[in-house]
C-alpha atoms as a PDB file:
ATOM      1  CA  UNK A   1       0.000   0.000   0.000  1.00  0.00           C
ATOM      2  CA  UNK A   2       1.591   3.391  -0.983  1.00  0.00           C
ATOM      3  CA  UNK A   3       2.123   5.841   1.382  1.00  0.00           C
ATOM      4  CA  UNK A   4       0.272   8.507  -0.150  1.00  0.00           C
ATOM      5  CA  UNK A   5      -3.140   5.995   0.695  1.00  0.00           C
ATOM      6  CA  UNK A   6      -5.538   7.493   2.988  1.00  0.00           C
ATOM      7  CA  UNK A   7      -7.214   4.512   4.300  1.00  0.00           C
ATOM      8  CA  UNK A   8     -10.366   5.881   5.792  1.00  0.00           C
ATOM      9  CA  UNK A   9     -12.947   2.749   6.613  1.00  0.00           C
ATOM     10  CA  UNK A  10     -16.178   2.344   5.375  1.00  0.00           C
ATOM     11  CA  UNK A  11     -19.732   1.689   6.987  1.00  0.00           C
ATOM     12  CA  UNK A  12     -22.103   0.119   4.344  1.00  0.00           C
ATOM     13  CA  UNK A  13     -25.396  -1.392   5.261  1.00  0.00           C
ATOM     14  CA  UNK A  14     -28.932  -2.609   2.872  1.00  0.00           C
ATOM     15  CA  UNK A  15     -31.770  -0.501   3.386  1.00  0.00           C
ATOM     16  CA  UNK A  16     -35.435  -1.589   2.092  1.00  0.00           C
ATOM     17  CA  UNK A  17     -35.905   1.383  -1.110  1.00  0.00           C
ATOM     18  CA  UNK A  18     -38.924   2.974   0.671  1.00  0.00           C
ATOM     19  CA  UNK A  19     -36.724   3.192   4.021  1.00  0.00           C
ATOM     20  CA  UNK A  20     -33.945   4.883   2.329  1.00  0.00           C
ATOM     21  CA  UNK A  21     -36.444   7.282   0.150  1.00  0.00           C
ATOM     22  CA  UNK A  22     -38.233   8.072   3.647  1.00  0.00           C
ATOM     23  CA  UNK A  23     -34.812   8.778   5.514  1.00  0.00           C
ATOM     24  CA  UNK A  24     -33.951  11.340   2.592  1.00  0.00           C
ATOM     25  CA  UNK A  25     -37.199  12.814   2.750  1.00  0.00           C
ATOM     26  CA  UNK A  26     -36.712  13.630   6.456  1.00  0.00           C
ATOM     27  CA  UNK A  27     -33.521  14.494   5.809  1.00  0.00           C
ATOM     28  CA  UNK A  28     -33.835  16.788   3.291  1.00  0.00           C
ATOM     29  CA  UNK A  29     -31.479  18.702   1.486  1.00  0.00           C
ATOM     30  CA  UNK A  30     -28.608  18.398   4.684  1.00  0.00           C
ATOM     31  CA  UNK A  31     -26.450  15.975   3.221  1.00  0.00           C
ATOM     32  CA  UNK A  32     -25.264  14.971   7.260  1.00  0.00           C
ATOM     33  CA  UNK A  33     -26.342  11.413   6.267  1.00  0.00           C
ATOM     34  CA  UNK A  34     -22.453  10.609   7.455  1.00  0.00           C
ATOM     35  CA  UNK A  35     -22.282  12.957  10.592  1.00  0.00           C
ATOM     36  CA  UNK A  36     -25.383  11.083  11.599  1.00  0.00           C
ATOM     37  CA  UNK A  37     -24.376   7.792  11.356  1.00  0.00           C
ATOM     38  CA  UNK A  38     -21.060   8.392  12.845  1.00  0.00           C
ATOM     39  CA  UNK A  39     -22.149   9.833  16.141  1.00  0.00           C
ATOM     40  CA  UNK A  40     -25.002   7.488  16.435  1.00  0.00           C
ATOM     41  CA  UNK A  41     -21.935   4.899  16.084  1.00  0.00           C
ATOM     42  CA  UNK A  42     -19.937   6.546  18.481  1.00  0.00           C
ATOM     43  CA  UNK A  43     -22.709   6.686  20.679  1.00  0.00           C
ATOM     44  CA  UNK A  44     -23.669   3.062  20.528  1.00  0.00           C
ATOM     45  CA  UNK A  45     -19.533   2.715  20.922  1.00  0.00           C
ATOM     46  CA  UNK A  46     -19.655   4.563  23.820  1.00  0.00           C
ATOM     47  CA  UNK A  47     -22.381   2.716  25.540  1.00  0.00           C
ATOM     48  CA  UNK A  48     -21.091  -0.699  24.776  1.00  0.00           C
ATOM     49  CA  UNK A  49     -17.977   0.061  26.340  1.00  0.00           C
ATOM     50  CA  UNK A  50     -19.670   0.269  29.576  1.00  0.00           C
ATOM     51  CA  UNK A  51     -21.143  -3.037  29.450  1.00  0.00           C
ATOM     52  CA  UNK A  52     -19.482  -6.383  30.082  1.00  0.00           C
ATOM     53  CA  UNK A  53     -19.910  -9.131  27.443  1.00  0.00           C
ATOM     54  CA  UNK A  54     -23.309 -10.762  28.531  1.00  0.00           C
ATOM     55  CA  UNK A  55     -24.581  -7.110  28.870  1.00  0.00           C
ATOM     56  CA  UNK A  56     -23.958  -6.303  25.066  1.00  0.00           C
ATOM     57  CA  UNK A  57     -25.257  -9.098  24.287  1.00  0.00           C
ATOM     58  CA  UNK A  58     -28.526  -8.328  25.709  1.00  0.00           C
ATOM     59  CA  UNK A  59     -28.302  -4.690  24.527  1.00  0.00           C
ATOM     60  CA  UNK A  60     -27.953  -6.097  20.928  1.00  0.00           C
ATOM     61  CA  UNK A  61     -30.655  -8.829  21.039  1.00  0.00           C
ATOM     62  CA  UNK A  62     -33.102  -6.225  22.521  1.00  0.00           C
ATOM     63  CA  UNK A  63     -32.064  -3.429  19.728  1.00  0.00           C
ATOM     64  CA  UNK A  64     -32.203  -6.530  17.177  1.00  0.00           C
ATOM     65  CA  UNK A  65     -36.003  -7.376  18.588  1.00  0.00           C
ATOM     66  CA  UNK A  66     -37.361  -4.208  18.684  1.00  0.00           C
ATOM     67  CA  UNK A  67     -37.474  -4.448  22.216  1.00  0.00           C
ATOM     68  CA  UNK A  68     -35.491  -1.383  22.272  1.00  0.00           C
ATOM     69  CA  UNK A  69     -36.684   1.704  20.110  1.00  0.00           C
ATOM     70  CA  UNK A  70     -34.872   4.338  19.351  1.00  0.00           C
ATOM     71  CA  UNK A  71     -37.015   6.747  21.073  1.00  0.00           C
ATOM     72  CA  UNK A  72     -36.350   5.066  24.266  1.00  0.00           C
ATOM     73  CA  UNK A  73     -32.771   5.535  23.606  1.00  0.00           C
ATOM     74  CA  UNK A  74     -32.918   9.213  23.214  1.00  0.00           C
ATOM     75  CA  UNK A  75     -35.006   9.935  26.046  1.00  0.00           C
ATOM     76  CA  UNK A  76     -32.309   7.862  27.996  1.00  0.00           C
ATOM     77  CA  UNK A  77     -29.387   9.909  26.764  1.00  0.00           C
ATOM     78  CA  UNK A  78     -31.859  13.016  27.597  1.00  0.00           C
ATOM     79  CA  UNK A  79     -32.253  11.695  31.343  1.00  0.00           C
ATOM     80  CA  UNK A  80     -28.940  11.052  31.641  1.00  0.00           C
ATOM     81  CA  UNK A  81     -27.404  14.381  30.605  1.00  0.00           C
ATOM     82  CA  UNK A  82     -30.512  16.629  32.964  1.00  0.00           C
ATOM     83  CA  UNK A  83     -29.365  14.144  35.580  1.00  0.00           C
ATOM     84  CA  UNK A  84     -25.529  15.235  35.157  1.00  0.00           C
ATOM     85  CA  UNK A  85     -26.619  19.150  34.844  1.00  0.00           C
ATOM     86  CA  UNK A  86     -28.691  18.668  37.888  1.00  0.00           C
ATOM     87  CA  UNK A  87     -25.554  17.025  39.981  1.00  0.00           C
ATOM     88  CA  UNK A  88     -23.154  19.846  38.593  1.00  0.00           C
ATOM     89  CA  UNK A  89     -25.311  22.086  40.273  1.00  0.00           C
ATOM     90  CA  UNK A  90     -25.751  20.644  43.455  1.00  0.00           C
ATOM     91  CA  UNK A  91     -22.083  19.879  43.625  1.00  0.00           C
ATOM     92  CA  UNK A  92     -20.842  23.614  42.935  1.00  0.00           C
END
């Protein structure tokens, strides 16, 4: 591989058409298709981290089952961040 190669990895995943067309809709003309799916990795990352094996595994069947939606995740990153405001003003 020459040196001049910026190897810069790749997410690609299948989409149903009317999933895709649906996402670009609500999208719109932002083109942050990328930013969005990289901090929505990151996030998922960052979570993961924090679990021990048999934990992610749960996490992934449950997200894989619908058992988690996404809306439950954001309101848990929302409770989670008004918790942390909350304790860095009771702690100053």
């Amino acid at each position: 591989m020459p040196k001049s190669y910026d190897y810069r990895p790749r997410l690609s995943i299948d989409l149903p058409e009317d999933l895709f067309n649906k996402l670009n809709d609500l999208l719109g003309e932002w083109r942050i298709k990328n930013h969005l799916y990289r901090k929505i990795t990151e996030d998922l990352v960052k979570a993961m981290e924090k679990m021990d094996a048999t934990q992610r595994r749960f996490f992934i069947v449950s997200i894989l089952s619908g058992e988690v939606e996404a809306e439950q995740y954001i309101k848990s990153i929302k409770d989670a961040n008004s918790a942390t405001e909350k304790f860095k003003k009771v702690d100053t």
